[in-house]
C-alpha atoms as a PDB file:
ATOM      1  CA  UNK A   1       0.000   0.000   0.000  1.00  0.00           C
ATOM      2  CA  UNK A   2       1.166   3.221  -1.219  1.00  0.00           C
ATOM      3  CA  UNK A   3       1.562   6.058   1.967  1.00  0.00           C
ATOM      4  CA  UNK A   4       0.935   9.395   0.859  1.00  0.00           C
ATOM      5  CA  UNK A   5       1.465  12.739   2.837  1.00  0.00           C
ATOM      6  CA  UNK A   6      -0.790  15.142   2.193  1.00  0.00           C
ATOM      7  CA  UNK A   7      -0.499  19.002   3.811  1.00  0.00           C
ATOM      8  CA  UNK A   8      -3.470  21.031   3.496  1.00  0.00           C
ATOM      9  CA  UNK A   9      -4.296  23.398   6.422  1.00  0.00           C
ATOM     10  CA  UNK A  10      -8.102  23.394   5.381  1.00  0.00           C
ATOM     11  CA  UNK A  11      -9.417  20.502   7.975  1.00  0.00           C
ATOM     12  CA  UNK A  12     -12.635  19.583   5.798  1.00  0.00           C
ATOM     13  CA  UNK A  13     -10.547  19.313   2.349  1.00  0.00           C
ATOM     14  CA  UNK A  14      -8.096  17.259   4.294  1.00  0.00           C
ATOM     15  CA  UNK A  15     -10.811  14.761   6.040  1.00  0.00           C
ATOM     16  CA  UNK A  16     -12.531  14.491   2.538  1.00  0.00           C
ATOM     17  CA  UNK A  17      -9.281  13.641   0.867  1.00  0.00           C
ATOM     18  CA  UNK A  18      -7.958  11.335   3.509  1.00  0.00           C
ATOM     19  CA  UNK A  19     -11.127   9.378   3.360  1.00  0.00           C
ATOM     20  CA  UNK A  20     -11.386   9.161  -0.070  1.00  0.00           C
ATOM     21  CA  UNK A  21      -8.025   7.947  -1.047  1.00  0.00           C
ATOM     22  CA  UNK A  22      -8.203   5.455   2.099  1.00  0.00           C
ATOM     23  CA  UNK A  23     -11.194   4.051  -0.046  1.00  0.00           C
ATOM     24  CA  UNK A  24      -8.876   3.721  -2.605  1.00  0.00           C
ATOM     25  CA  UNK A  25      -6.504   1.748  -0.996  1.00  0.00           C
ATOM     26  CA  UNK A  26      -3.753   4.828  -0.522  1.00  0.00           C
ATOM     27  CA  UNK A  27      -2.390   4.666   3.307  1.00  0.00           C
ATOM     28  CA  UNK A  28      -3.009   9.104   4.279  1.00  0.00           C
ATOM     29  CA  UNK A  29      -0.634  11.028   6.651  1.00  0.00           C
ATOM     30  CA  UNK A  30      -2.333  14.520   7.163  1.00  0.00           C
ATOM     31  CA  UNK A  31      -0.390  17.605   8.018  1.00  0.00           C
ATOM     32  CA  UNK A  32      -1.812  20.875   8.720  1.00  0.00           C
ATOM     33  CA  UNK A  33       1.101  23.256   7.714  1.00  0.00           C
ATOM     34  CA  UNK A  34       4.465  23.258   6.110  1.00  0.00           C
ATOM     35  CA  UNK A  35       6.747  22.613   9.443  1.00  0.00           C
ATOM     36  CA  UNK A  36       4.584  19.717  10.478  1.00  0.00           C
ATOM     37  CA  UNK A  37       4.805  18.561   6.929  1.00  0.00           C
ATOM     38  CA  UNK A  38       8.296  18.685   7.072  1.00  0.00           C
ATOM     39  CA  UNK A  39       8.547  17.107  10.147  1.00  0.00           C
ATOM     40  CA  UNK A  40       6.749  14.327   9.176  1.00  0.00           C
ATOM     41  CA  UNK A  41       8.676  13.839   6.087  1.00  0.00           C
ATOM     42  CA  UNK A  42      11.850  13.908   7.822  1.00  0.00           C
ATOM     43  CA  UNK A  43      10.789  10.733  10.103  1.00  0.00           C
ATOM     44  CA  UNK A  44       8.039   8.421   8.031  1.00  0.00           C
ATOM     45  CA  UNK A  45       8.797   6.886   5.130  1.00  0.00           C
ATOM     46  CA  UNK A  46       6.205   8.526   1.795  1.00  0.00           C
ATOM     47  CA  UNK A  47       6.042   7.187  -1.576  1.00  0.00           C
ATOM     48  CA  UNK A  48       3.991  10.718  -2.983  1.00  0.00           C
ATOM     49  CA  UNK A  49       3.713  14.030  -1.302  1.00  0.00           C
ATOM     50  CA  UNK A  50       0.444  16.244  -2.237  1.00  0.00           C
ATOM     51  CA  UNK A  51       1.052  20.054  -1.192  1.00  0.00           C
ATOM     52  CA  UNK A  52      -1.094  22.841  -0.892  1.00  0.00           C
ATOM     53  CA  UNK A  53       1.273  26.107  -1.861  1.00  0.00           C
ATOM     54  CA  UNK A  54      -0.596  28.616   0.636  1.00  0.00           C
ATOM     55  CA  UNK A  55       0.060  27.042   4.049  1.00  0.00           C
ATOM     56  CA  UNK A  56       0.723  28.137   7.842  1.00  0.00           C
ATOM     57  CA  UNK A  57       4.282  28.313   8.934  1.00  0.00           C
ATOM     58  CA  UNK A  58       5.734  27.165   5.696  1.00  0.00           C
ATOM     59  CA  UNK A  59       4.665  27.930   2.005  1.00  0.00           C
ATOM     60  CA  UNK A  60       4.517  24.706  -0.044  1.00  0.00           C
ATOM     61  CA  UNK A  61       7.193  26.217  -2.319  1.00  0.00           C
ATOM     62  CA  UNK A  62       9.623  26.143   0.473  1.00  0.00           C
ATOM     63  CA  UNK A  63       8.515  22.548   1.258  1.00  0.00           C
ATOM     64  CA  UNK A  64       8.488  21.244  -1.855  1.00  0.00           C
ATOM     65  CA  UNK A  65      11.926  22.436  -2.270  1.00  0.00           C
ATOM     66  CA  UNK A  66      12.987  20.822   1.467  1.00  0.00           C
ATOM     67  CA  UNK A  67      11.248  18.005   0.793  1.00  0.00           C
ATOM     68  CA  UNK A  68      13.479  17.184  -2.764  1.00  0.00           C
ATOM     69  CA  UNK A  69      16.672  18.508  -0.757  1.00  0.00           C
ATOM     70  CA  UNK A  70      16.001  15.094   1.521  1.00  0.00           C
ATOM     71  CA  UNK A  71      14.694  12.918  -1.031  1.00  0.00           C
ATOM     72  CA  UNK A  72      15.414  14.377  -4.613  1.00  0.00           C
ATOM     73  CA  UNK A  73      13.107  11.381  -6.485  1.00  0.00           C
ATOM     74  CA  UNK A  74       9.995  12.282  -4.259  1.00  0.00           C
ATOM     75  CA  UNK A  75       7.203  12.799  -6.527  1.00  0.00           C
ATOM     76  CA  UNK A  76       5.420  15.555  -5.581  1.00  0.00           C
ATOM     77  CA  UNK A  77       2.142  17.039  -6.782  1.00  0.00           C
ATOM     78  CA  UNK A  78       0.973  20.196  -5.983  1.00  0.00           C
ATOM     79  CA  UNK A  79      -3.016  20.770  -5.044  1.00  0.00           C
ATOM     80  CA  UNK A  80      -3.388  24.461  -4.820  1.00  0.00           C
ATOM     81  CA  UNK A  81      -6.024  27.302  -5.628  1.00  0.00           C
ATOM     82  CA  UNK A  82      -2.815  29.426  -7.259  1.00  0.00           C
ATOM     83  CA  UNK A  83      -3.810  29.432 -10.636  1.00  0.00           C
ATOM     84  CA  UNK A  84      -1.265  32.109 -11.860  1.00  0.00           C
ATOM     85  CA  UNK A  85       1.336  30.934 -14.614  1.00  0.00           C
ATOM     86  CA  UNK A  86       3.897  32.471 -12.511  1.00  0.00           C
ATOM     87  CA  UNK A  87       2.669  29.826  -9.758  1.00  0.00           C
ATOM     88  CA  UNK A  88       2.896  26.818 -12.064  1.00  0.00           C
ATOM     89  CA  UNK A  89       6.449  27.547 -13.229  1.00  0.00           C
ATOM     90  CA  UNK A  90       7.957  27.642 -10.320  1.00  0.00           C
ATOM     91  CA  UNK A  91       6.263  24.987  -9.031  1.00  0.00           C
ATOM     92  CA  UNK A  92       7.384  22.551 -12.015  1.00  0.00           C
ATOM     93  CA  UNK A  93      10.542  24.366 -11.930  1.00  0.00           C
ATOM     94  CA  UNK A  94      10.838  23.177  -8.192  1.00  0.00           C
ATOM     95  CA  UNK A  95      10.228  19.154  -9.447  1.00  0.00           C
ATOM     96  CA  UNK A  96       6.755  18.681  -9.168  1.00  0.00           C
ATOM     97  CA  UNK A  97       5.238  15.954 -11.042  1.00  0.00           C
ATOM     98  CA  UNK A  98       1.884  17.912 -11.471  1.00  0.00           C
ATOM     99  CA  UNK A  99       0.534  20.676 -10.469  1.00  0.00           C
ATOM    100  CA  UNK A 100      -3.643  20.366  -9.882  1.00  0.00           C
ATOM    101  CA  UNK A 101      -6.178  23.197  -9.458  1.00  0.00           C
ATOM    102  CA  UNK A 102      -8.435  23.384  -6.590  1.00  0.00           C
ATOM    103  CA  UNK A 103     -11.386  22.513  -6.429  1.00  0.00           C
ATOM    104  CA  UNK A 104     -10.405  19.136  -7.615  1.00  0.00           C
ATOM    105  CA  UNK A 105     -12.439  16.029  -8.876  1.00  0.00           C
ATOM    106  CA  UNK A 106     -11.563  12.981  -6.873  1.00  0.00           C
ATOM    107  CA  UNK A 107     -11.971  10.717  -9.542  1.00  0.00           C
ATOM    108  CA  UNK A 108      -9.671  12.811 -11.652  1.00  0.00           C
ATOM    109  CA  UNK A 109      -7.074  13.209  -8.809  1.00  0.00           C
ATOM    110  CA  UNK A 110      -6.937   9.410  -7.943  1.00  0.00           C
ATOM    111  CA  UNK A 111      -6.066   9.063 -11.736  1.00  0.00           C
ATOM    112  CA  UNK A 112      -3.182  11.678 -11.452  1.00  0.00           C
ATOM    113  CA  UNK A 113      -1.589  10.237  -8.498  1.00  0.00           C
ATOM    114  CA  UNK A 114      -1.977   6.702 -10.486  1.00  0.00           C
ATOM    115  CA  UNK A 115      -0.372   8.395 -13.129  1.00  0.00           C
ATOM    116  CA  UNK A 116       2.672   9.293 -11.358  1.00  0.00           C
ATOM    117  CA  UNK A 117       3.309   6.435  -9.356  1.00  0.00           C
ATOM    118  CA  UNK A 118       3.602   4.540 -12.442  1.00  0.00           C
ATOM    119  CA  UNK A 119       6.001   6.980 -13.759  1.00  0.00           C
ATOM    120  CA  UNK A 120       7.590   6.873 -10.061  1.00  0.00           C
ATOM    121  CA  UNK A 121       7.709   2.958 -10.365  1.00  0.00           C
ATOM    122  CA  UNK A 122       9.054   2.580 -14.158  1.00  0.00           C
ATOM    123  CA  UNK A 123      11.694   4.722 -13.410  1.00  0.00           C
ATOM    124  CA  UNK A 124      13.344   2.709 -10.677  1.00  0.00           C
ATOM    125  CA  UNK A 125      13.119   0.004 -13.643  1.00  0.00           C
ATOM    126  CA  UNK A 126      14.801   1.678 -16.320  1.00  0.00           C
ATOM    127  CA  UNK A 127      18.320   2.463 -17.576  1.00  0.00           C
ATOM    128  CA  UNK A 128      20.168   5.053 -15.925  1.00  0.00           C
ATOM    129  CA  UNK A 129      23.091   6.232 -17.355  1.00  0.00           C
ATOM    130  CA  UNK A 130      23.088   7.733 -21.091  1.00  0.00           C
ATOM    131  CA  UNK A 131      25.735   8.779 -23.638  1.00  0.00           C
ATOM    132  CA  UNK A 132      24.979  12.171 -25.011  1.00  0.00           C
ATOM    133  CA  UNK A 133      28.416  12.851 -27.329  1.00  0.00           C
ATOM    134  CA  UNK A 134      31.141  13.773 -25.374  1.00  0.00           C
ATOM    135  CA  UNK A 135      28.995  13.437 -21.806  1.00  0.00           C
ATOM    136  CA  UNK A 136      27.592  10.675 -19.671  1.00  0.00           C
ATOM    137  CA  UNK A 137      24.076  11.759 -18.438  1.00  0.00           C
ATOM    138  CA  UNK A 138      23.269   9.926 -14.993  1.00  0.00           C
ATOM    139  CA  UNK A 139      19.152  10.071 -15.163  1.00  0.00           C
ATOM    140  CA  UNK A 140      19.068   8.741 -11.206  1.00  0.00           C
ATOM    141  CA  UNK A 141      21.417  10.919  -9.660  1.00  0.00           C
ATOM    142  CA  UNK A 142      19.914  14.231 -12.081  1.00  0.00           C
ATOM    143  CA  UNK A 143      24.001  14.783 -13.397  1.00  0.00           C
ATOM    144  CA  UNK A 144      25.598  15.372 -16.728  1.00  0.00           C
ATOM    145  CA  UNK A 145      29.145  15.208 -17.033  1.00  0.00           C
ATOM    146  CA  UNK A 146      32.065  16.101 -19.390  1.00  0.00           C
ATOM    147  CA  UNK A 147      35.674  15.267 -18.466  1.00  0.00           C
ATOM    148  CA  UNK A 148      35.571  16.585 -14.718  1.00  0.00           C
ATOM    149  CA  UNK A 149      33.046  19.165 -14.827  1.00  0.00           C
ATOM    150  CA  UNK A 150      29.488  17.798 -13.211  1.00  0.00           C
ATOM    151  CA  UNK A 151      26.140  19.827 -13.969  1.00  0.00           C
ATOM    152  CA  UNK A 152      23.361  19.206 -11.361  1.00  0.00           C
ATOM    153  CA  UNK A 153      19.603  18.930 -13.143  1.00  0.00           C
ATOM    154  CA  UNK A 154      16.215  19.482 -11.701  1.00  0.00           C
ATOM    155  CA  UNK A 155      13.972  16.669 -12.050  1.00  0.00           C
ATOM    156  CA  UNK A 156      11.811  18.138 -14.992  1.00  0.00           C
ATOM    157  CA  UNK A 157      14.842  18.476 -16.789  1.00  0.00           C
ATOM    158  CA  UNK A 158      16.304  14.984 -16.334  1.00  0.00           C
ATOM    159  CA  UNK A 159      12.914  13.591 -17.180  1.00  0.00           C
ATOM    160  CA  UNK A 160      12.912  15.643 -20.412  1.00  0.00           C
ATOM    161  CA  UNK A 161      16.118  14.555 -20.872  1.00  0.00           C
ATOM    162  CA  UNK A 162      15.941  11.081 -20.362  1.00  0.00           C
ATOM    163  CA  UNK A 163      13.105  10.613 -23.115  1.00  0.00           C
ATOM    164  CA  UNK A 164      15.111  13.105 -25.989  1.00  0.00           C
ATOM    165  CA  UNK A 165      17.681  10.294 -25.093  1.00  0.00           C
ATOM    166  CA  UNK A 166      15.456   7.147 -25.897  1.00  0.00           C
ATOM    167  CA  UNK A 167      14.481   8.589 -28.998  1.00  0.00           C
ATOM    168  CA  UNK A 168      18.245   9.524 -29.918  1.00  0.00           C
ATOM    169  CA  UNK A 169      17.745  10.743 -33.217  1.00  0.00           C
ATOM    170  CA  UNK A 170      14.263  10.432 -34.139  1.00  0.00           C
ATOM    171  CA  UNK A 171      11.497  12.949 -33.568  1.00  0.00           C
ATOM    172  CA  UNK A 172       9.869  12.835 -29.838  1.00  0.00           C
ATOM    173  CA  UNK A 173       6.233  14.041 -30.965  1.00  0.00           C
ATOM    174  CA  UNK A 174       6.173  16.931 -28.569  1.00  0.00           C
ATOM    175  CA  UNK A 175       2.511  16.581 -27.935  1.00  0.00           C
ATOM    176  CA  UNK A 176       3.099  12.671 -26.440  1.00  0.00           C
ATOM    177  CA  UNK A 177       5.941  13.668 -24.685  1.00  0.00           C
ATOM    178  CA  UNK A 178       3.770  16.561 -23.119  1.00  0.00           C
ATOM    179  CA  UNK A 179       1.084  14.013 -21.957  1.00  0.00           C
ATOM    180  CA  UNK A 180       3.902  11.961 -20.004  1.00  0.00           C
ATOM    181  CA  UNK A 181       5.388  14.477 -18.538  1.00  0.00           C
ATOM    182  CA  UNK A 182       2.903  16.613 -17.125  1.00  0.00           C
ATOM    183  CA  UNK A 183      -0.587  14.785 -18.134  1.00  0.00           C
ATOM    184  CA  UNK A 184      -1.954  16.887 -20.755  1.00  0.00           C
ATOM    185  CA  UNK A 185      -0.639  19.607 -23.484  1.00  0.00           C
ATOM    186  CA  UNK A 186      -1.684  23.024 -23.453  1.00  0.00           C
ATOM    187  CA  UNK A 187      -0.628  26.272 -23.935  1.00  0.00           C
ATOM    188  CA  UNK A 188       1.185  26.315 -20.261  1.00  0.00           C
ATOM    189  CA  UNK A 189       2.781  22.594 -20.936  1.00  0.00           C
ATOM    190  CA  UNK A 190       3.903  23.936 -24.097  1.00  0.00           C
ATOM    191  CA  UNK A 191       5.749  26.582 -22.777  1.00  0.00           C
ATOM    192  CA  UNK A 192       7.449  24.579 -19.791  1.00  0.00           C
ATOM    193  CA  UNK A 193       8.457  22.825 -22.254  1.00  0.00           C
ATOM    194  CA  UNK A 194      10.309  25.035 -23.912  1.00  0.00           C
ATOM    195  CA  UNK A 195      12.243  26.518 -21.004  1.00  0.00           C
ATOM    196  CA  UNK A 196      13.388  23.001 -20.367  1.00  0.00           C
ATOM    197  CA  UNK A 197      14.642  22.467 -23.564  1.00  0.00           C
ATOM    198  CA  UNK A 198      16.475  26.157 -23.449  1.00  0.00           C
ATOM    199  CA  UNK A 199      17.781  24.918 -20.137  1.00  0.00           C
ATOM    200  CA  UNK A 200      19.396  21.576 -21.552  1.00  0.00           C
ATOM    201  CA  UNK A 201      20.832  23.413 -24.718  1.00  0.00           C
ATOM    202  CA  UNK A 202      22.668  25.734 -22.744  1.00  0.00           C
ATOM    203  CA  UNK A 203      23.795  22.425 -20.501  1.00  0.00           C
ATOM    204  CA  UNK A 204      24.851  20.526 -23.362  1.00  0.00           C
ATOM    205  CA  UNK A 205      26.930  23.271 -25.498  1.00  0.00           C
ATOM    206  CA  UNK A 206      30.693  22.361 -24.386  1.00  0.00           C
ATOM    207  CA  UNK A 207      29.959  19.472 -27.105  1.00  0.00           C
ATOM    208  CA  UNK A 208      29.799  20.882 -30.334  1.00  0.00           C
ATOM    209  CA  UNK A 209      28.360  17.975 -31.898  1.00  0.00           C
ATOM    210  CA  UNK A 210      25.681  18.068 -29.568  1.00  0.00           C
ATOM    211  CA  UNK A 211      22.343  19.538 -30.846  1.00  0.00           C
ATOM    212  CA  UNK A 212      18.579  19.601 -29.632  1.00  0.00           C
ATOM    213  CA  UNK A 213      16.827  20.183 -32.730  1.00  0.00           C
ATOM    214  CA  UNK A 214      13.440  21.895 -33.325  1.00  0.00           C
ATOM    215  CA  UNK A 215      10.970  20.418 -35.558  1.00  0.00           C
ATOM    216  CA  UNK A 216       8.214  22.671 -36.877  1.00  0.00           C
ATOM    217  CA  UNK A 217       4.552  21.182 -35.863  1.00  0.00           C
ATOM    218  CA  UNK A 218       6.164  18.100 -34.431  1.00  0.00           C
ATOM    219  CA  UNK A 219       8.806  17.891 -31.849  1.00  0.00           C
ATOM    220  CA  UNK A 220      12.560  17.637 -31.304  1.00  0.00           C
ATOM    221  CA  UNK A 221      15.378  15.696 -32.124  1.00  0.00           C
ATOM    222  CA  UNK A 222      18.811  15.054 -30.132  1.00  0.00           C
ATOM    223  CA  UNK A 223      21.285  14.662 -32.687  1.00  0.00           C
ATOM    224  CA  UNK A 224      24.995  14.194 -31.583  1.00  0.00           C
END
């Protein structure tokens, strides 16, 4: 069974989505702000955290960001009324898996949290380590390196990463690799998107042969 920590510092949302996901089969932790969230973290063992960003004590930003500093592979999804685009950048910018909109359809949410536990799950499964050129990309420990210079990677960007690498010089339809990554493809994905990619360019360009490629209407390409 799956053991979830959830911080919300509404009591009703929290009841309804403790018993809920209990019905589900989900094991709940509740905490009521960001140092008891924290706290909690620190001692239990969680396989999915579920953050509200305006909390008592300590924003979810700042826990979010404490909570990856202790466990970098935590999957993390945030359940917040901050609809903002601002809001949603930093929180994908700060690992999160998803990033949900209050108020929230159970049905819907139990899918999400499905959705990233598998993606948690077939990760630990996978290959780790990638050639890209001239560096060795280390998907599990979020690193590229070249010679003896290491680059630390957020999340985001080693999952982005990791799937321009299993599609080493073919197309990765941007609109399927939208859907894994953050569940759907809109206008906000899109962009996201496209700062990660900016990000990994700028990562990669000690290697001249090394090239993330654009492809009008369809995707991108890692050529090296």
């Amino acid at each position: 069974m799956n053991t979830i920590l959830i911080v919300e510092d509404d009591n009703s949302l929290g009841y309804i989505l403790k018993e809920y996901l209990e019905m589900h089969k989900f094991n709940i932790v509740l905490a009521k702000d960001g140092e008891e969230g924290l706290h909690l973290f620190s001692r239990r063992h969680f396989d999915l955290c579920i953050l509200d960003v305006m909390l008592p004590k300590k924003d979810g930003f700042t826990l979010a960001y404490e909570i990856k500093q202790l466990n970098e592979k935590m999957p993390v999804i945030f359940l917040t009324s901050k609809a903002l685009k601002i809001d949603k950048l930093k929180g994908f910018k700060l690992g999160a898996d998803d990033y949900i909109l209050k108020p929230v359809d159970e049905e819907e949410l139990v899918a999400r949290i499905e959705a990233v536990m598998r993606r948690a799950n077939a990760a630990q499964n996978e290959p780790s380590c990638f050639t890209i050129g001239k560096y060795i990309f280390d998907f599990a420990n979020q690193t590229l390196v070249l010679a003896n210079k290491k680059q630390s990677i957020t999340v985001k960007e080693a999952a982005v990463l990791k799937l321009l690498c299993e599609h080493k010089g073919r197309i990765l339809d941007r609109k399927n690799a939208l859907k894994k990554l953050w569940g759907e493809s809109d206008f906000f994905t899109r962009r996201s998107m496209d700062v990660f990619i900016s990000h990994l360019r700028k990562y990669l360009c000690d290697d001249p042969n090394v090239e993330i490629k654009n492809v009008h209407g369809k995707g991108y390409v890692l050529n090296c």
